[in-house]
Protein backbone atom coordinates (compact mmCIF):
# COMPACT_ATOMS: atom_id res chain seq x y z
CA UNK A 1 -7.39 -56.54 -9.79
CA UNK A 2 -4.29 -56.10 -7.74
CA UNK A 3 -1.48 -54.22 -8.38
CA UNK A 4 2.36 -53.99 -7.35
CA UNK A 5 1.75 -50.53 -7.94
CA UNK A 6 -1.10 -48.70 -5.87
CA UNK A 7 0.51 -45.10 -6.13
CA UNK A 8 0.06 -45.38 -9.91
CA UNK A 9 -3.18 -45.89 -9.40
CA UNK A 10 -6.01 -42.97 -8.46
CA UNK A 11 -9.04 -43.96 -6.76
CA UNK A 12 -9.80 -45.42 -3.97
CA UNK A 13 -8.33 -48.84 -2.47
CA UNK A 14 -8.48 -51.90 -0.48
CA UNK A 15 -5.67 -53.14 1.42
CA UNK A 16 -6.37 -56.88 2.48
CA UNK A 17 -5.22 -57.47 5.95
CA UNK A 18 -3.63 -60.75 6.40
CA UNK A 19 -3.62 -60.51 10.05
CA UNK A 20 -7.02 -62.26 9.83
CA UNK A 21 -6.30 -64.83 7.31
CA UNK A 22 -5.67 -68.19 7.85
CA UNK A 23 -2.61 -68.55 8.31
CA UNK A 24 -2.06 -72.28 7.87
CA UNK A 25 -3.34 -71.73 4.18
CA UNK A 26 -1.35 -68.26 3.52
CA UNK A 27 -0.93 -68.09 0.13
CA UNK A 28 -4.64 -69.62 -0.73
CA UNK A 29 -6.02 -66.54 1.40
CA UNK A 30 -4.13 -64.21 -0.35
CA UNK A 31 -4.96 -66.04 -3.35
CA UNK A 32 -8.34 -65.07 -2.85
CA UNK A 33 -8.59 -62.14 -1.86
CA UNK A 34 -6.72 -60.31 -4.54
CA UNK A 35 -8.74 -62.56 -7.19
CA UNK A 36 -12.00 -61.26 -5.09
CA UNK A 37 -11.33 -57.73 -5.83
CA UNK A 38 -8.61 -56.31 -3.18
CA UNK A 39 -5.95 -53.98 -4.46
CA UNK A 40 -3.12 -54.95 -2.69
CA UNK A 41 -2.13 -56.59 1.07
CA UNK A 42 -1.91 -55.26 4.37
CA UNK A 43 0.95 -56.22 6.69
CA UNK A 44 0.48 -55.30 10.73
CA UNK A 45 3.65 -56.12 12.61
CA UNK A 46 3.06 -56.33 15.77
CA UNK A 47 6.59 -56.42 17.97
CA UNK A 48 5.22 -56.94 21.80
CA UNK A 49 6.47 -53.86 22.94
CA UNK A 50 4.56 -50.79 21.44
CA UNK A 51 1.81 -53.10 21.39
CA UNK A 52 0.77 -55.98 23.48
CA UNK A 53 1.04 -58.20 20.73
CA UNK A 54 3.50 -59.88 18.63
CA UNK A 55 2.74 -61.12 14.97
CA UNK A 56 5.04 -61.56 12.38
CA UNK A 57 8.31 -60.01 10.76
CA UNK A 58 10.50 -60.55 7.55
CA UNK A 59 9.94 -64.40 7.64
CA UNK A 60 6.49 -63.96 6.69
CA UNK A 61 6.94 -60.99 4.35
CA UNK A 62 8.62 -63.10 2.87
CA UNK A 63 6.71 -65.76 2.43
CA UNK A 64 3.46 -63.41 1.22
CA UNK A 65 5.88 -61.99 -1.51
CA UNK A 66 6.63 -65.82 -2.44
CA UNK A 67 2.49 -66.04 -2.96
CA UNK A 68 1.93 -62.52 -4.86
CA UNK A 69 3.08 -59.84 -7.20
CA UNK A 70 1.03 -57.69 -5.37
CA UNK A 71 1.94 -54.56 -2.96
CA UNK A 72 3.09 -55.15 0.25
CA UNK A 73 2.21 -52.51 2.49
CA UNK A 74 4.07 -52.92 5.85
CA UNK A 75 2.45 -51.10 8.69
CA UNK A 76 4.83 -51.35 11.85
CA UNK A 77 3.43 -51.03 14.95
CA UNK A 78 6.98 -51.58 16.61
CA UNK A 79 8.86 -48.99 19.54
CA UNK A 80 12.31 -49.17 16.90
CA UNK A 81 11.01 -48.85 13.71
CA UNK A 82 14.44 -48.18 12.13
CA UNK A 83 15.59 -51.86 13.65
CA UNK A 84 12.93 -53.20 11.05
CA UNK A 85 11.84 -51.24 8.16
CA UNK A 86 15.39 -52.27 6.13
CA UNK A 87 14.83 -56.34 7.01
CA UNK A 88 11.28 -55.69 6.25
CA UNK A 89 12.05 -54.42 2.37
CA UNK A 90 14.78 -56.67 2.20
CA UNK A 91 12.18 -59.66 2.62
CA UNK A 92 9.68 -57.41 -0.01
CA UNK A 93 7.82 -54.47 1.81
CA UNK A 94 6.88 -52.01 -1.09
CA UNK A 95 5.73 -50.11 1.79
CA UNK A 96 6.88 -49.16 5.46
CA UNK A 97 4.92 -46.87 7.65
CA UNK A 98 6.23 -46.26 11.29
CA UNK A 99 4.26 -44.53 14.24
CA UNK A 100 4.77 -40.92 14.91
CA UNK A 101 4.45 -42.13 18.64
CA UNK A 102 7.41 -43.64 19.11
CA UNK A 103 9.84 -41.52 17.43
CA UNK A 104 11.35 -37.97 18.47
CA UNK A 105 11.90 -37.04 14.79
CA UNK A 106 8.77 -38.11 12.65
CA UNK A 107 10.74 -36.42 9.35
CA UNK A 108 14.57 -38.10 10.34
CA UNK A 109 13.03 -41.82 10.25
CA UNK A 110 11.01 -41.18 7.50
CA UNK A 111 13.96 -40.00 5.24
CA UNK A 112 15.99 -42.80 6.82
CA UNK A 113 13.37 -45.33 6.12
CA UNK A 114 13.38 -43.84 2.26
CA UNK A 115 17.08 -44.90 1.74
CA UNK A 116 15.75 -48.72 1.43
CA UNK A 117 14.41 -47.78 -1.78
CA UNK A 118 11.06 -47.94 -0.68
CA UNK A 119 7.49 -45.78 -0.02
CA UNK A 120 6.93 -44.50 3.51
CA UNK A 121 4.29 -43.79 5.35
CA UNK A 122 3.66 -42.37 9.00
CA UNK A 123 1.38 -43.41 11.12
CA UNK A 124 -0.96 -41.61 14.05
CA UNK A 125 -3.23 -43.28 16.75
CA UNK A 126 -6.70 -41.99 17.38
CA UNK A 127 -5.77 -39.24 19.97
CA UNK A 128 -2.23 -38.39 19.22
CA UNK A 129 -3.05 -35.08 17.40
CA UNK A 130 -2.25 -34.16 13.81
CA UNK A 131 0.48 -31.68 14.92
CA UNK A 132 2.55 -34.64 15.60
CA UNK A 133 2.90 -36.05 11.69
CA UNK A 134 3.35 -32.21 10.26
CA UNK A 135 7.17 -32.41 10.38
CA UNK A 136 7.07 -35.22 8.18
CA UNK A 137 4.56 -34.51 5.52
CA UNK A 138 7.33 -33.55 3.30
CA UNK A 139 9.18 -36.38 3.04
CA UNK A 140 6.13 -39.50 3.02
CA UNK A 141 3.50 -40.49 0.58
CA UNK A 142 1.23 -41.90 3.36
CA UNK A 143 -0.62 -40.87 6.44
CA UNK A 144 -2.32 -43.78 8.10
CA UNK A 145 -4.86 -42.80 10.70
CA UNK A 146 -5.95 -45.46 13.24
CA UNK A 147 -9.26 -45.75 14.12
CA UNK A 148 -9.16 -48.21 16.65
CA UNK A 149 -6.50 -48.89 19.16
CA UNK A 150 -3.27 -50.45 17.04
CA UNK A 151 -2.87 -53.74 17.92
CA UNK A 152 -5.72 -56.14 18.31
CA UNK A 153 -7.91 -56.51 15.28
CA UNK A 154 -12.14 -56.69 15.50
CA UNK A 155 -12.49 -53.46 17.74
CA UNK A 156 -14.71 -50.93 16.94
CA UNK A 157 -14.78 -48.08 14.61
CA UNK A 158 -13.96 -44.91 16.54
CA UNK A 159 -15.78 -42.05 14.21
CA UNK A 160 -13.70 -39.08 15.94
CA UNK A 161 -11.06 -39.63 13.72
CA UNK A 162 -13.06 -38.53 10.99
CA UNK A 163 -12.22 -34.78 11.69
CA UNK A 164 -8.62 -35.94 11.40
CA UNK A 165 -9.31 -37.25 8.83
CA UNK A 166 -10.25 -34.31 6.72
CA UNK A 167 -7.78 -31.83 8.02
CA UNK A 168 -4.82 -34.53 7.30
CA UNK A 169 -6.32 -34.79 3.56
CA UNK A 170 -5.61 -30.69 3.17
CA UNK A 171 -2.65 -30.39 3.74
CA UNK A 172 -1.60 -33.86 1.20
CA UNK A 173 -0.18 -33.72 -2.06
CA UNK A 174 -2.14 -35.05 -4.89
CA UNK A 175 0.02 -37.74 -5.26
CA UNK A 176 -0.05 -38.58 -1.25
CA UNK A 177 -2.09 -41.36 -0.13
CA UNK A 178 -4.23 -41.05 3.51
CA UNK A 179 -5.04 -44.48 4.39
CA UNK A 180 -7.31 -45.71 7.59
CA UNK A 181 -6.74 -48.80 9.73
CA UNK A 182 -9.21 -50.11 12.04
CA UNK A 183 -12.73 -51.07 12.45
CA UNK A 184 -13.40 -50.90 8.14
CA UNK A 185 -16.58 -52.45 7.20
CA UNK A 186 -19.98 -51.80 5.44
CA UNK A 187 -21.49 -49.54 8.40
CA UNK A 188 -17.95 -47.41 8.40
CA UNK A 189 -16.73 -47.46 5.38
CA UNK A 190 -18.69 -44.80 3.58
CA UNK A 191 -17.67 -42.44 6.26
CA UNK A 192 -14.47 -42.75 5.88
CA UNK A 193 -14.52 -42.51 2.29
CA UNK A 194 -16.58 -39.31 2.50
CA UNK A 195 -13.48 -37.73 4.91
CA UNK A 196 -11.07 -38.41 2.39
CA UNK A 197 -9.21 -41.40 2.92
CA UNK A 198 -8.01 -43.01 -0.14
CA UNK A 199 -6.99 -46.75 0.94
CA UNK A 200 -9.04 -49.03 3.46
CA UNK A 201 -7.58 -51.55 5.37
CA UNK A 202 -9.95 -53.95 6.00
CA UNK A 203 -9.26 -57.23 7.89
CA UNK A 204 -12.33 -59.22 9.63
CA UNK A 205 -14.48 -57.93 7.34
CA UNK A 206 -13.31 -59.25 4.53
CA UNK A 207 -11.26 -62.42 5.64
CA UNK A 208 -14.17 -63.32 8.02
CA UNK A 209 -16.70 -63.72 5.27
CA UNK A 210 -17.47 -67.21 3.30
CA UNK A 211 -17.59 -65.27 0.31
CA UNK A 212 -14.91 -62.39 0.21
CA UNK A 213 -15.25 -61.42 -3.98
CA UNK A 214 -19.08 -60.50 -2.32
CA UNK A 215 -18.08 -58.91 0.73
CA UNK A 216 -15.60 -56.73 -1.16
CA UNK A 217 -18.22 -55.95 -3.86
CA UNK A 218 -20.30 -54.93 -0.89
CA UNK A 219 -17.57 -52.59 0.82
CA UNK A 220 -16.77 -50.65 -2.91
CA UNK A 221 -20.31 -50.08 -3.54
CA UNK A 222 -20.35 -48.05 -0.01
CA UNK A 223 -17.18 -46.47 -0.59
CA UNK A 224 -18.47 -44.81 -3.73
């Protein structure tokens, strides 16, 4: 069942990513999901700069938080992530987590980011190394590792950042979520849950399937 309140829960999670929904029938997707068994939704924003892309912004936040009570997690994959993260909560982010990449001072935005009134996360691509998010560890309550190349969703699964994954998930509090963004499905899944990671984003996966309450049925039974 979903929640407005993941960090209350323990466990582990899936994060719908609505980056592969249909977007001409938003709030039926999300609908559906969430009724199918996801926790709470993913949000990628993409701005054209830090990736290729470009998605979506407050506008649609917006308009998800119009369709749900659920958690918004906001995952910007933006060069100025202090430009967005306070429009982004203002339109109903529960969650903003910036890249460690394009900041000098991961632990300055991330308190910065905190004064919206909202949780924070910090996010590393598959080779920046883990020395890069350390600074900030004490003021976040998520580390999202990519394990794919941000920006362009059905790529494959990159198990390297497995490793990272188990030395991030040391040094977290209990009450610190690590979370994992890319590639998610039934042949990946269990891997990642084995390393650690607490929340799944999961995108093609799950939106790609006819039946999604199966497909997500599928994905907890591997992630134990």
């Amino acid at each position: 069942m979903a929640t407005a309140k993941p960090y209350d829960v323990t466990g582990k999670m899936i994060a719908a990513s609505v980056l592969s929904a249909d977007m001409a029938h938003l709030a039926r997707e999300i609908e559906e999901v969430l009724k199918g068994g996801s926790d709470f939704l993913h949000l990628d924003v993409m701005d054209g700069h830090y990736v290729p892309n470009i998605s979506f912004g407050p506008a649609f936040t917006a308009a998800c938080k119009r369709s749900t009570t659920a958690y918004l997690d906001a995952h910007l994959m933006v060069s100025e992530p202090l430009k967005y993260a306070g429009p982004m909560v203002a339109a109903g982010a529960h969650g903003i987590t910036f890249h460690c990449e394009v900041v000098e001072n991961p632990a300055y935005v991330a308190k910065a980011i905190r004064q919206y009134g909202c949780h924070v996360g910090v996010t590393l691509d598959p080779e920046t190394p883990i020395e890069r998010i350390l600074p900030a560890l004490d003021d976040v309550d998520l580390v999202l590792v990519m394990s794919v190349k941000p920006g362009f969703s059905g790529q494959a699964f990159k198990p390297e950042v497995l490793k990272k994954c188990e030395a991030i998930k040391k040094r977290l509090r209990p009450n610190q979520r690590l979370e994992i963004d890319g590639g998610i499905n039934n042949d990946s899944v269990a891997s990642a849950a084995s390393a650690g990671v607490d929340w799944f984003v999961i995108a093609s996966a799950i939106f790609d399937k006819k039946d999604r309450p199966a497909a997500i049925a599928e994905l907890r039974k591997w992630m134990g």
